[in-house]
N, C-alpha and C. Protein backbone atom coordinates (compact mmCIF):
# COMPACT_ATOMS: atom_id res chain seq x y z
N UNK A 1 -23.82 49.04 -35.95
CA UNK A 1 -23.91 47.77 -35.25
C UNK A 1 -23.81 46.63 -36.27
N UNK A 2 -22.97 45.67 -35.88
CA UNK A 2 -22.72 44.79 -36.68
C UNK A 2 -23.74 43.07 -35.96
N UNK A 3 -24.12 41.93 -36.73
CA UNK A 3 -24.82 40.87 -35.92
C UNK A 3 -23.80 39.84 -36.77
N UNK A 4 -23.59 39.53 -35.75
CA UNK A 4 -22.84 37.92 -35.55
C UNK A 4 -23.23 36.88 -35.52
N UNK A 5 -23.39 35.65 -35.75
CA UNK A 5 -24.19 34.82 -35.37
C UNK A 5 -23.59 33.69 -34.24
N UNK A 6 -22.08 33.97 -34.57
CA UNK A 6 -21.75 32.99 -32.66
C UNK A 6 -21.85 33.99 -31.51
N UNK A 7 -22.44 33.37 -30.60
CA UNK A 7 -22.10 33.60 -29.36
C UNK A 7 -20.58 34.86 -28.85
N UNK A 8 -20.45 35.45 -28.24
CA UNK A 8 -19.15 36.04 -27.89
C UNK A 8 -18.90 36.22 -26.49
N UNK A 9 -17.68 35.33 -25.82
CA UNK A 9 -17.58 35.42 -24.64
C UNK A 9 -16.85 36.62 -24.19
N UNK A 10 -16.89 37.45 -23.16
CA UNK A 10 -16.20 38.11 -22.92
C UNK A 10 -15.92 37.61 -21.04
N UNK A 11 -14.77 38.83 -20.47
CA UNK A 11 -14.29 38.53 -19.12
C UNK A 11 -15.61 39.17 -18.10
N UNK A 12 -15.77 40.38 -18.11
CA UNK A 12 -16.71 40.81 -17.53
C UNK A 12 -17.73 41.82 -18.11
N UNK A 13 -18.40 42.53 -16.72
CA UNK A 13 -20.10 43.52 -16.90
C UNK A 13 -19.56 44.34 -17.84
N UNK A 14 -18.55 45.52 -17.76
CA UNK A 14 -18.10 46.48 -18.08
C UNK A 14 -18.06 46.02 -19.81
N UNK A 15 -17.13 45.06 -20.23
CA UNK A 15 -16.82 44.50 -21.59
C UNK A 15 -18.45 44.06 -21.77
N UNK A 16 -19.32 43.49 -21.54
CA UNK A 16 -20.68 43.09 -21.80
C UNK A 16 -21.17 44.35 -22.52
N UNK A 17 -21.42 45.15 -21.55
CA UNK A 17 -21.88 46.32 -22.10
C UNK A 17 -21.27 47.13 -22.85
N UNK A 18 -20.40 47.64 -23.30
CA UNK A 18 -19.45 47.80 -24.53
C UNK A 18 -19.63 46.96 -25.63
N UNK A 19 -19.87 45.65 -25.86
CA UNK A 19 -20.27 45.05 -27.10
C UNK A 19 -21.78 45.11 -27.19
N UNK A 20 -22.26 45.17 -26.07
CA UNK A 20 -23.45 45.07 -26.14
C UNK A 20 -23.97 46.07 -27.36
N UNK A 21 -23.35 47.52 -27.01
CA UNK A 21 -23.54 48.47 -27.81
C UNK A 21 -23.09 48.79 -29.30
N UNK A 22 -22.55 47.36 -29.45
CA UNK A 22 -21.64 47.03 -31.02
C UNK A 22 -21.96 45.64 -31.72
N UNK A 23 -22.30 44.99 -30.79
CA UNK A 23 -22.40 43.66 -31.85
C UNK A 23 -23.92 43.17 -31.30
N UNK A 24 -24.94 43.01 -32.21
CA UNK A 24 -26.08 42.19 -32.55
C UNK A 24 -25.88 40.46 -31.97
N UNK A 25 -25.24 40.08 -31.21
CA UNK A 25 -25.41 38.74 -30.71
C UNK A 25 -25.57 38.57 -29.62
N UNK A 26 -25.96 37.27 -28.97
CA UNK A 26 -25.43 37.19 -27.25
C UNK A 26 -24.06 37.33 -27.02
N UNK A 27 -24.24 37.74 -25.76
CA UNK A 27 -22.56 38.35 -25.06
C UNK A 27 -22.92 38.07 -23.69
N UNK A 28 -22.05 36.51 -23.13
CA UNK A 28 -21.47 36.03 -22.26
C UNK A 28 -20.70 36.32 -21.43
N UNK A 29 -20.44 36.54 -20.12
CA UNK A 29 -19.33 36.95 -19.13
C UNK A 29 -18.87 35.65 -18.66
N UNK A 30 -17.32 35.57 -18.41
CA UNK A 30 -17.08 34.51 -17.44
C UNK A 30 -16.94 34.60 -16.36
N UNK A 31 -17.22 35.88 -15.86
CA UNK A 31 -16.73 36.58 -14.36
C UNK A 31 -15.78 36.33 -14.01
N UNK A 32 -14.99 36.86 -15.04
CA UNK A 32 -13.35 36.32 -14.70
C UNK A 32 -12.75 35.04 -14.28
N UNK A 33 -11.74 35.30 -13.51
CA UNK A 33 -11.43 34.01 -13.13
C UNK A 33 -12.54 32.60 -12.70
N UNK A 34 -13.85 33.27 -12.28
CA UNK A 34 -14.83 32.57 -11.11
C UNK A 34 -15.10 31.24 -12.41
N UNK A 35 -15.06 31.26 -13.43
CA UNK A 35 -15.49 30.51 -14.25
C UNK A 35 -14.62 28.95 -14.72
N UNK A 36 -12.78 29.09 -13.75
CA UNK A 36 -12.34 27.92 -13.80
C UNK A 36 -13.30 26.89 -12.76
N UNK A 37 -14.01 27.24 -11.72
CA UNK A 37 -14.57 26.64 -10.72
C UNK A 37 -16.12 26.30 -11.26
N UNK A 38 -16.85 27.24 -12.17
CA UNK A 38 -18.22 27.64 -11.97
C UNK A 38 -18.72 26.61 -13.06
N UNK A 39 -19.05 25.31 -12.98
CA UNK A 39 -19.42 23.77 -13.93
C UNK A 39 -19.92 24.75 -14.41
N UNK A 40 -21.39 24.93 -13.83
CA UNK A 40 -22.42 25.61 -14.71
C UNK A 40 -22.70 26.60 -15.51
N UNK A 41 -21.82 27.61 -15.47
CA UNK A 41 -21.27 28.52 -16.37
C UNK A 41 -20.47 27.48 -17.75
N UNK A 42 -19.49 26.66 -17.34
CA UNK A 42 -18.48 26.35 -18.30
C UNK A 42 -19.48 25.02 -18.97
N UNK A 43 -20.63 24.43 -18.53
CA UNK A 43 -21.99 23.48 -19.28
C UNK A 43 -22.08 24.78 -20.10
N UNK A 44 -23.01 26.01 -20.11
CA UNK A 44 -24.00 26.89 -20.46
C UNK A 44 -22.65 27.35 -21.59
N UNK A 45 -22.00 27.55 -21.43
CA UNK A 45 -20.63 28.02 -22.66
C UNK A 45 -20.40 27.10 -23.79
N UNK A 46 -20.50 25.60 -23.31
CA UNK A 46 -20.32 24.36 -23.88
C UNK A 46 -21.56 24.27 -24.76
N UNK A 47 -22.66 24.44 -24.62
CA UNK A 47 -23.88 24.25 -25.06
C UNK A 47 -24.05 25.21 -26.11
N UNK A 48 -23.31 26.67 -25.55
CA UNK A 48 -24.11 27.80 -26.38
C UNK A 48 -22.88 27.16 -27.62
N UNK A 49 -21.39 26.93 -27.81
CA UNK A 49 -21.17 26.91 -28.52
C UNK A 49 -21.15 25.63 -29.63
N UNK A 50 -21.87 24.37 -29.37
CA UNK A 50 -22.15 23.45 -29.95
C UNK A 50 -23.52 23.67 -30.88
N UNK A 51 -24.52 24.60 -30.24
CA UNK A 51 -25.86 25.39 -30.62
C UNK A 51 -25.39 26.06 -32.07
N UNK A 52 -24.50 27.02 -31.67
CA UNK A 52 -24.37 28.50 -32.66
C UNK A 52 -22.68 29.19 -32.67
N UNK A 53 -21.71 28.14 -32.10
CA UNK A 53 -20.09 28.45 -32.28
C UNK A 53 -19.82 30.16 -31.28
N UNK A 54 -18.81 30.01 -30.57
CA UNK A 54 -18.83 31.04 -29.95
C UNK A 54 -17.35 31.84 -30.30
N UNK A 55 -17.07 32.90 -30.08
CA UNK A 55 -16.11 34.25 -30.11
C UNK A 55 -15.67 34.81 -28.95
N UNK A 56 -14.38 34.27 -28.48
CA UNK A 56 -13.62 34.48 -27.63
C UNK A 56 -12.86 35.73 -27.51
N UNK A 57 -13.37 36.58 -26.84
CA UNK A 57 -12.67 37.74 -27.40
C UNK A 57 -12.59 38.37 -25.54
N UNK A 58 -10.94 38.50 -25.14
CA UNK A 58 -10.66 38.70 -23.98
C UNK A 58 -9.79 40.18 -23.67
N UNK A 59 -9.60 40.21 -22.77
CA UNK A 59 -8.54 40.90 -22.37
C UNK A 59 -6.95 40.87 -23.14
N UNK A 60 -6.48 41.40 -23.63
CA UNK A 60 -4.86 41.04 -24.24
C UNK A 60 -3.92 41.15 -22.99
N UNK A 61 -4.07 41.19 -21.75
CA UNK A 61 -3.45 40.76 -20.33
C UNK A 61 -3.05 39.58 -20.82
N UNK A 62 -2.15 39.28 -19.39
CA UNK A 62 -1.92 37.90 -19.03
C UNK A 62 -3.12 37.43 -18.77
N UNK A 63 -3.76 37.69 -17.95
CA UNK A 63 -4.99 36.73 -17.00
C UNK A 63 -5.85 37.01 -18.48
N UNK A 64 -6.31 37.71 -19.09
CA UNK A 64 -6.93 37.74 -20.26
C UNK A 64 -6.96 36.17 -21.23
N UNK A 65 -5.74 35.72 -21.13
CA UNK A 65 -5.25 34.97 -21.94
C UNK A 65 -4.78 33.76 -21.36
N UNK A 66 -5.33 33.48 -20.07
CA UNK A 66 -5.43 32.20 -18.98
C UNK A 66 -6.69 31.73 -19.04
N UNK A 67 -7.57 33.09 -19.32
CA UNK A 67 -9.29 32.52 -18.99
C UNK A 67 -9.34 31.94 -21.15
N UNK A 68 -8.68 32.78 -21.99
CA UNK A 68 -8.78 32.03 -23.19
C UNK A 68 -8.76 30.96 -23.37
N UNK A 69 -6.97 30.61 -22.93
CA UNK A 69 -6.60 29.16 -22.66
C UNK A 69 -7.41 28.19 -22.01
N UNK A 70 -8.07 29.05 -21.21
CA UNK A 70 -9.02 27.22 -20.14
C UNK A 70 -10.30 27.43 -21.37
N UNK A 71 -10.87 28.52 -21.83
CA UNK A 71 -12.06 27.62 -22.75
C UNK A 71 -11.73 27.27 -23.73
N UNK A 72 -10.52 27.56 -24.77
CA UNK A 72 -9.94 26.76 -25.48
C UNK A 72 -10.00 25.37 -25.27
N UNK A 73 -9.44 25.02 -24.27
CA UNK A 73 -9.49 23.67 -23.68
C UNK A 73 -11.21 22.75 -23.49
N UNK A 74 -11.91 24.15 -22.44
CA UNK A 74 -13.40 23.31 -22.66
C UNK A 74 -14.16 23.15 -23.76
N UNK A 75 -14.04 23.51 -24.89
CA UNK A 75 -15.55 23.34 -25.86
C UNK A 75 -14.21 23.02 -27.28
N UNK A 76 -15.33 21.82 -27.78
CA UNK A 76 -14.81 21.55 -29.19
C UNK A 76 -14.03 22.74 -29.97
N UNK A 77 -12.54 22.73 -30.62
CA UNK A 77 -11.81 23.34 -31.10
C UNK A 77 -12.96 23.43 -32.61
N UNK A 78 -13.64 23.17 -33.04
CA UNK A 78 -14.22 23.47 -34.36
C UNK A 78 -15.08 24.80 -34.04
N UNK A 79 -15.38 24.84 -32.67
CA UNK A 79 -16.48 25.76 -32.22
C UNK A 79 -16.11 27.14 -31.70
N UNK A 80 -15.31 27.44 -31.68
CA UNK A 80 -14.33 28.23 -30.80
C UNK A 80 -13.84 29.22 -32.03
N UNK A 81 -13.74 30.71 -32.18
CA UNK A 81 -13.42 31.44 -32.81
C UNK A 81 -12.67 32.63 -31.77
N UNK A 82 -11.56 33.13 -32.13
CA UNK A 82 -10.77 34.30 -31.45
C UNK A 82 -10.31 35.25 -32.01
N UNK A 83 -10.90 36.24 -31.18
CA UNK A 83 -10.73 37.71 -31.22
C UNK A 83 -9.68 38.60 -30.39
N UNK A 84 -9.07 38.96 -31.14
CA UNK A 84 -7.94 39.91 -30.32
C UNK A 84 -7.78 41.05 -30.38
N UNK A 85 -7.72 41.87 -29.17
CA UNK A 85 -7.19 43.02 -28.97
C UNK A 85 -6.35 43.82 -29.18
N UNK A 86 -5.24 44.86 -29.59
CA UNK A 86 -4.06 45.33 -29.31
C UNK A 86 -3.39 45.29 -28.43
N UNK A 87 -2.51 45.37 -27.74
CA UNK A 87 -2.18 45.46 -26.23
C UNK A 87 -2.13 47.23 -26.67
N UNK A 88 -2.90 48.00 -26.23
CA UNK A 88 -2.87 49.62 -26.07
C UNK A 88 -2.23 49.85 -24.20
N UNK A 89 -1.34 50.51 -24.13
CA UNK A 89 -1.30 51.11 -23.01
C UNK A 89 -2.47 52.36 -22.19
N UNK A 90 -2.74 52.52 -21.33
CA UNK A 90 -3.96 53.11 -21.25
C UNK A 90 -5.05 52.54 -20.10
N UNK A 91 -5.36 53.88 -19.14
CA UNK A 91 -6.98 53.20 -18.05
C UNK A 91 -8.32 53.44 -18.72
N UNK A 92 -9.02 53.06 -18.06
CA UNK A 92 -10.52 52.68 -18.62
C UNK A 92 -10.79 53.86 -17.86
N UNK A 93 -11.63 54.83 -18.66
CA UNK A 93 -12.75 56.14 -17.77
C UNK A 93 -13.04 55.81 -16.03
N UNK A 94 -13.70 54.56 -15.80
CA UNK A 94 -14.17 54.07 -15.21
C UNK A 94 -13.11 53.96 -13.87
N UNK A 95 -12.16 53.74 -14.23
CA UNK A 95 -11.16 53.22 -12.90
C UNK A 95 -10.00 54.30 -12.68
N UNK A 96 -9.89 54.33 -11.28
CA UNK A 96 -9.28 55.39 -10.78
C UNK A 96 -7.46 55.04 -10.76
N UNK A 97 -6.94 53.83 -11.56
CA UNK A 97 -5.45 53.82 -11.78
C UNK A 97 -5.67 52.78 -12.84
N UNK A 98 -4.53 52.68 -13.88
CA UNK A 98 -4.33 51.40 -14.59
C UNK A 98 -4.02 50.34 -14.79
N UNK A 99 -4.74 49.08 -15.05
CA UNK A 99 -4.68 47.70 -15.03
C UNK A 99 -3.06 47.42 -14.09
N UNK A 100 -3.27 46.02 -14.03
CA UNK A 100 -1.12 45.54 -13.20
C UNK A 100 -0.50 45.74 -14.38
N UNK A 101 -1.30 45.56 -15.56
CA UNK A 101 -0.36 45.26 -16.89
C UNK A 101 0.14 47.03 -17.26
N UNK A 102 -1.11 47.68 -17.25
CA UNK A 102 -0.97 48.78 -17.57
C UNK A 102 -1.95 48.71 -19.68
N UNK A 103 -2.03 47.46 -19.81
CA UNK A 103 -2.68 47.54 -21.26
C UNK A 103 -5.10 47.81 -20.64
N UNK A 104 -5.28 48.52 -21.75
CA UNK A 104 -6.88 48.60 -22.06
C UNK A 104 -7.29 47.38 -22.28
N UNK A 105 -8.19 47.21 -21.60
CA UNK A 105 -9.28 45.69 -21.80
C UNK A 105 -10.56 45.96 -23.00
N UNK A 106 -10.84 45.17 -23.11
CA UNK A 106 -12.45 45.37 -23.97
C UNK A 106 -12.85 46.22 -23.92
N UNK A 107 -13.32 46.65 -22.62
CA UNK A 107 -14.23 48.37 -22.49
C UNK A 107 -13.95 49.20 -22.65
N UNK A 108 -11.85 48.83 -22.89
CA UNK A 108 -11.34 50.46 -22.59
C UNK A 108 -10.96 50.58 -24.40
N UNK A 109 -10.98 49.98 -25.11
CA UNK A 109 -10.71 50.04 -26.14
C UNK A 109 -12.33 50.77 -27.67
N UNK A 110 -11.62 51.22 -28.98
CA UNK A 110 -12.83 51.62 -29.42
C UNK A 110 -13.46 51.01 -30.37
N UNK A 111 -14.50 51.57 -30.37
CA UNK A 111 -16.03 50.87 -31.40
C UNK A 111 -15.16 49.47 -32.81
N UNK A 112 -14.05 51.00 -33.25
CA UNK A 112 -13.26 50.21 -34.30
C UNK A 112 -12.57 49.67 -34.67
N UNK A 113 -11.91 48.99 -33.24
CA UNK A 113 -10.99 48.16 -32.95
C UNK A 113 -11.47 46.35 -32.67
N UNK A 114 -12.29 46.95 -31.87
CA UNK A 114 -13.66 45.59 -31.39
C UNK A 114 -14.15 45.04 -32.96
N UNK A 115 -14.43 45.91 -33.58
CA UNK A 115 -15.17 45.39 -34.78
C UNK A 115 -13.83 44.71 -36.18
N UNK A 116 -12.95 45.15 -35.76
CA UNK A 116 -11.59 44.71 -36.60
C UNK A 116 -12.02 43.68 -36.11
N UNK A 117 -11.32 43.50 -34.62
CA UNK A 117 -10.94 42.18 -34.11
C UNK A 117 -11.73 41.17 -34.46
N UNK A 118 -12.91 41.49 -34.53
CA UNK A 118 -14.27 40.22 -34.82
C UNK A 118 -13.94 40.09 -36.45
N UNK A 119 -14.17 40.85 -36.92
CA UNK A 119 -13.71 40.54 -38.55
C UNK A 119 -12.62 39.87 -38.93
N UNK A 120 -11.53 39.98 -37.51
CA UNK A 120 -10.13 39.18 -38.55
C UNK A 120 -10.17 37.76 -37.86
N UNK A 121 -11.13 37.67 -36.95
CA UNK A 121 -11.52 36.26 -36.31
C UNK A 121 -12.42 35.26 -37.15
N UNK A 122 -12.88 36.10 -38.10
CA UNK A 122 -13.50 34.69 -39.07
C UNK A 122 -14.83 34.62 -38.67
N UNK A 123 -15.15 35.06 -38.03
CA UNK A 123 -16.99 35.56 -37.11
C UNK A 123 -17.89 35.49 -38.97
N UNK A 124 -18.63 34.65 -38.15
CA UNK A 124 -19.96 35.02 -39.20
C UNK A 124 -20.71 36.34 -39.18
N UNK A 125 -20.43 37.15 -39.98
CA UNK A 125 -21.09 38.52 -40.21
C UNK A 125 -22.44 37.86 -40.71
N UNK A 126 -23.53 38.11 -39.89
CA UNK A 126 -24.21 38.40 -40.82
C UNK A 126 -25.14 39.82 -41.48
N UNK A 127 -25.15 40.56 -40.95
CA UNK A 127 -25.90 42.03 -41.20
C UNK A 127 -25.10 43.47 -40.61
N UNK A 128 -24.70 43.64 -41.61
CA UNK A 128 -23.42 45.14 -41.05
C UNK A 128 -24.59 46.39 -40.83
N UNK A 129 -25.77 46.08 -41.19
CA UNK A 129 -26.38 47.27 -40.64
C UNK A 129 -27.51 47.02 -39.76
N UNK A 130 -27.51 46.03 -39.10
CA UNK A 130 -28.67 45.55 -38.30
C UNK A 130 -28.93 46.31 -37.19
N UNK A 131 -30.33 46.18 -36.45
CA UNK A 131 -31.04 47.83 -36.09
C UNK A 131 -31.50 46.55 -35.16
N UNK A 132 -31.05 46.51 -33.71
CA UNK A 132 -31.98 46.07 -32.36
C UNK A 132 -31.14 44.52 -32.33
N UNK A 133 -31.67 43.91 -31.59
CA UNK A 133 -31.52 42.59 -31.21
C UNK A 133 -32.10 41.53 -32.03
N UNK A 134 -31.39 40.28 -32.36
CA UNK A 134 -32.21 39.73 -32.85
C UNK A 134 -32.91 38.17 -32.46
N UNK A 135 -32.53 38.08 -30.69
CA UNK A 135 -33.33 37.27 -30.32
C UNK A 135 -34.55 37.01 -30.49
N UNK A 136 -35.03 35.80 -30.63
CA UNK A 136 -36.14 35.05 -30.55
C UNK A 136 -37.12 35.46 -29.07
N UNK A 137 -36.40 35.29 -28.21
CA UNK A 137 -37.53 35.32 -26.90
C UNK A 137 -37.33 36.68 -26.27
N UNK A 138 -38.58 37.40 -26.04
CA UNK A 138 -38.29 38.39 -25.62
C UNK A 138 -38.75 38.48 -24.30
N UNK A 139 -38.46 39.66 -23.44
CA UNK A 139 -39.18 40.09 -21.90
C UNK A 139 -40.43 39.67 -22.02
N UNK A 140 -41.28 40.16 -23.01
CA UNK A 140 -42.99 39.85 -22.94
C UNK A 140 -42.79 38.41 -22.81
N UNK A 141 -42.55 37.20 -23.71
CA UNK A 141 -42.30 36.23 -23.87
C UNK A 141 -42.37 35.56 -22.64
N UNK A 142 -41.20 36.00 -21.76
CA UNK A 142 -41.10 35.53 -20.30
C UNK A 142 -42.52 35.64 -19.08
N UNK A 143 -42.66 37.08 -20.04
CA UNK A 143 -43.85 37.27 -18.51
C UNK A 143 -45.06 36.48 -18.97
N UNK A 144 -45.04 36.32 -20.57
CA UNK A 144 -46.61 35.51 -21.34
C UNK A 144 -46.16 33.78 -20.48
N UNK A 145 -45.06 33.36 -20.40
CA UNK A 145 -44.80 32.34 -19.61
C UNK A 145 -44.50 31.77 -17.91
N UNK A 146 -44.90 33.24 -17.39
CA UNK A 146 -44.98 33.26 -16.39
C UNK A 146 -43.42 33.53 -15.46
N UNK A 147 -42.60 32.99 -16.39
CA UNK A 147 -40.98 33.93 -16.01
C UNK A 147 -40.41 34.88 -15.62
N UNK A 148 -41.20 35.69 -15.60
CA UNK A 148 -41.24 37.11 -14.92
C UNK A 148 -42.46 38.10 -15.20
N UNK A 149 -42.11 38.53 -13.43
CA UNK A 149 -43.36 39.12 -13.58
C UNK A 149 -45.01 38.81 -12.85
N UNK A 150 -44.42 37.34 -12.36
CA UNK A 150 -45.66 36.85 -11.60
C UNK A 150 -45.37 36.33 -10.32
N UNK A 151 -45.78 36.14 -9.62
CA UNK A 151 -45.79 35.56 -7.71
C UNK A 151 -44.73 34.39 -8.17
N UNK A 152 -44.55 33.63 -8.90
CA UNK A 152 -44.24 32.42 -8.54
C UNK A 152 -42.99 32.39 -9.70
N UNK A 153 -42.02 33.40 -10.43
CA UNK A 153 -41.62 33.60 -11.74
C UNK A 153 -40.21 33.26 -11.39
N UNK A 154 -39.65 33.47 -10.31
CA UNK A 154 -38.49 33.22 -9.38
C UNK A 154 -38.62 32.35 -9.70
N UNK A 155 -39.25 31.39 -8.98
CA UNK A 155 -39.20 30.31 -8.64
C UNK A 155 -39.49 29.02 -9.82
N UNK A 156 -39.61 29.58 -10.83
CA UNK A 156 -40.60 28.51 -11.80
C UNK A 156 -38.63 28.56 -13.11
N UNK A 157 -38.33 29.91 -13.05
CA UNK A 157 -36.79 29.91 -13.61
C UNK A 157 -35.98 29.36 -12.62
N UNK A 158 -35.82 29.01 -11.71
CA UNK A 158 -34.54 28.34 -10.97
C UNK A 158 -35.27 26.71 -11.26
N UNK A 159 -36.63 26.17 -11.00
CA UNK A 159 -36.55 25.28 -11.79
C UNK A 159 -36.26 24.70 -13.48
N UNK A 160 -36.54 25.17 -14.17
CA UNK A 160 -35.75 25.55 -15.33
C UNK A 160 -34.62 25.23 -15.63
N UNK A 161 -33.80 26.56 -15.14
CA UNK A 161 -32.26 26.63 -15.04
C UNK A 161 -31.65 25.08 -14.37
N UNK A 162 -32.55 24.99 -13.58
CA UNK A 162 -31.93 23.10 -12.61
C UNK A 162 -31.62 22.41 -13.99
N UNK A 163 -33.21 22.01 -14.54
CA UNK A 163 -33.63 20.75 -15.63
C UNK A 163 -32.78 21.14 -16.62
N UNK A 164 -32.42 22.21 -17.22
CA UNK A 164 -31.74 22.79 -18.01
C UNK A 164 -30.12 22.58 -18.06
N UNK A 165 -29.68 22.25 -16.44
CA UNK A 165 -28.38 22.24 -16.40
C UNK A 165 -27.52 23.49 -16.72
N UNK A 166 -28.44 24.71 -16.13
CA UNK A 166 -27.82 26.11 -16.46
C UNK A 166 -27.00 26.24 -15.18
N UNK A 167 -26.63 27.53 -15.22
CA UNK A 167 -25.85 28.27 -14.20
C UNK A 167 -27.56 29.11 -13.53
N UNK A 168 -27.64 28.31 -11.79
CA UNK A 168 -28.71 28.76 -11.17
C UNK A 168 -29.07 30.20 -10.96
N UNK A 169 -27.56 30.69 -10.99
CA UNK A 169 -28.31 32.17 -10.04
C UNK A 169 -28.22 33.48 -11.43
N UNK A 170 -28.53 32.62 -12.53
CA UNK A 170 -28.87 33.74 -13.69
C UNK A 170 -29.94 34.61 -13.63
N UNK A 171 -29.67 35.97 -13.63
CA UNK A 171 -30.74 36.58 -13.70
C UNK A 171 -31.75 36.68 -14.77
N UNK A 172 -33.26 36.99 -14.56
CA UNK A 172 -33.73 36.77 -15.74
C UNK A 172 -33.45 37.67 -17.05
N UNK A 173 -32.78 38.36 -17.25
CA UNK A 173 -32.27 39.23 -18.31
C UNK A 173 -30.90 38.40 -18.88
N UNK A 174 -30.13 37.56 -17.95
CA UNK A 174 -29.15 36.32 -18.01
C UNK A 174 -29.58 35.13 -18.81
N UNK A 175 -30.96 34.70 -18.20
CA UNK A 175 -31.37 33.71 -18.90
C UNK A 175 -32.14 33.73 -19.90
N UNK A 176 -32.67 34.96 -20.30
CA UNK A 176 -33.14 35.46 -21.85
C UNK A 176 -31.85 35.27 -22.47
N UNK A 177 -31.00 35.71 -22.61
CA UNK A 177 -29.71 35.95 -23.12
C UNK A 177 -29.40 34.52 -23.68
N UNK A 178 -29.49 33.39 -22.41
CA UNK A 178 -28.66 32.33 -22.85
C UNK A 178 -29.78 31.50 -23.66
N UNK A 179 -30.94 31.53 -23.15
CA UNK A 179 -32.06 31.06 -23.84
C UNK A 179 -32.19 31.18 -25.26
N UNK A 180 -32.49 32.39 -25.30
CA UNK A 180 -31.49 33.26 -27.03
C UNK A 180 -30.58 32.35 -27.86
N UNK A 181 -29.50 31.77 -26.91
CA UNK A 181 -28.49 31.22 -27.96
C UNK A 181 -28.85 29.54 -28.19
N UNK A 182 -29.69 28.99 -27.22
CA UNK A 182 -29.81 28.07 -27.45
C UNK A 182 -31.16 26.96 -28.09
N UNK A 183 -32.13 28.20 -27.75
CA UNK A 183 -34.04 27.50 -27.82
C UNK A 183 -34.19 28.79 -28.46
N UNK A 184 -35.60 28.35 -29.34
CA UNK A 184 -36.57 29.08 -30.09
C UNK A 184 -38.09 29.02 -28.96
N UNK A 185 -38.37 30.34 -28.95
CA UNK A 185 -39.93 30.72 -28.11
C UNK A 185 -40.45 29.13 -28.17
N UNK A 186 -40.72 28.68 -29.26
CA UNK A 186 -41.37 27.17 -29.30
C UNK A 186 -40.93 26.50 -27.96
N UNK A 187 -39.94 25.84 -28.60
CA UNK A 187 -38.61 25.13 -27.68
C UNK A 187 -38.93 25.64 -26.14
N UNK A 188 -39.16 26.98 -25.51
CA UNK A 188 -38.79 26.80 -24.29
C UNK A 188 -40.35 26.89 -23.42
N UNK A 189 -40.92 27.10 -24.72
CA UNK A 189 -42.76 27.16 -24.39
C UNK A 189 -42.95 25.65 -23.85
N UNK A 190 -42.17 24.67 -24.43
CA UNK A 190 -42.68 23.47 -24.39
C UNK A 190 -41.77 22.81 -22.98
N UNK A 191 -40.53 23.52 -22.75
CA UNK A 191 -39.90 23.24 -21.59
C UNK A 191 -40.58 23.60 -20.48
N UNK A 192 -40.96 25.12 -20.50
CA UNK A 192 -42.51 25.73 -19.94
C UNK A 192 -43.03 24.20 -19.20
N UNK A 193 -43.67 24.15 -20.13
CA UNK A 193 -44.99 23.31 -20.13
C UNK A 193 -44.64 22.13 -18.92
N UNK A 194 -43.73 21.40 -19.43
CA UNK A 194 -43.04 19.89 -18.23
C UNK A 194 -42.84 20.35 -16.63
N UNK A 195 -42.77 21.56 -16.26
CA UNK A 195 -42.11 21.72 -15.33
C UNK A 195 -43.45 21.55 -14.17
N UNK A 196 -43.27 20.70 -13.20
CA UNK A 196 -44.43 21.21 -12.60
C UNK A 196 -44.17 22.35 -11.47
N UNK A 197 -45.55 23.40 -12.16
CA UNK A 197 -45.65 24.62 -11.39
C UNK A 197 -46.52 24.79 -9.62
């Protein structure tokens, strides 16, 4: 496992979890296409990469390289780092025929290809042998703040996520994630605190 220190967007769940299992950073979905429409997704992208610079790393498709092009466009060009794929011919385990293109996406591709691609993207390495995650806020964290885990934990993160200007319907394993890239335990203890409960 390698840790990165930008952000890395990917298209979808499937690619999430595939880096998940390779790179030490947050890992973003745009839910595909849904993200030319979704403000609050394309704020929460904008933010994470002004915070900590993010890693664009898509599909080598066409549509792969439509959803590049539009965040290219949204977030400062200084902030923005890209990662590329091969075009491999080839289906993913997972799916019962192959892509329109007929090329492997993120998930379908291997451990040592993903980890090229981030390396020839200019990605801040920082720890080629790093062991776990290295967010700041963890599950306990949330529930010590009442974020999950209590009668009212729903409800106290969708206020949050509002004041925050997040994407609302993040789950709380979503909004650890993005929380991660942007606030320190301090930082969101004290956001905590303003909200009235």
């Amino acid at each position: 496992m390698i840790s990165v220190k930008e952000a890395i967007i990917v298209e979808g769940r499937y690619d999430k979890i595939k880096l998940s299992s390779i790179v030490d950073t947050p890992v973003i979905e745009t839910n595909g296409f849904r993200v030319f429409k979704d403000k609050e997704k394309q704020n929460l992208i904008r933010s994470i990469a002004v915070k900590r610079g993010i890693l664009i790393l898509t599909d080598s498709d066409s549509a792969g390289f439509v959803i590049r092009n539009f965040l290219k466009g949204a977030v400062p060009a200084d902030k923005v780092k890209h990662g590329y794929i091969p075009q491999l011919l080839g289906k993913e385990k997972r799916k019962a025929e192959k892509s329109k293109e007929g090329f492997l996406g993120v998930e379908g591709v291997s451990e040592t290809i993903i980890i090229d691609a981030i390396r020839k993207s200019g990605a801040t390495i920082l720890n080629e042998q790093s062991c776990g995650k290295a967010g700041g806020i963890t599950k306990a964290d949330f529930y010590e703040l009442g974020l999950s885990g209590r009668e009212n934990s729903s409800m106290l993160r969708k206020k949050i996520l509002k004041k925050m200007n997040m994407p609302s319907y993040l789950t709380a394993n979503g909004m650890i994630t993005a929380m991660n890239c942007l606030y320190s335990f301090e930082e969101l203890k004290e956001i905590v605190n303003t909200i009235d409960k």
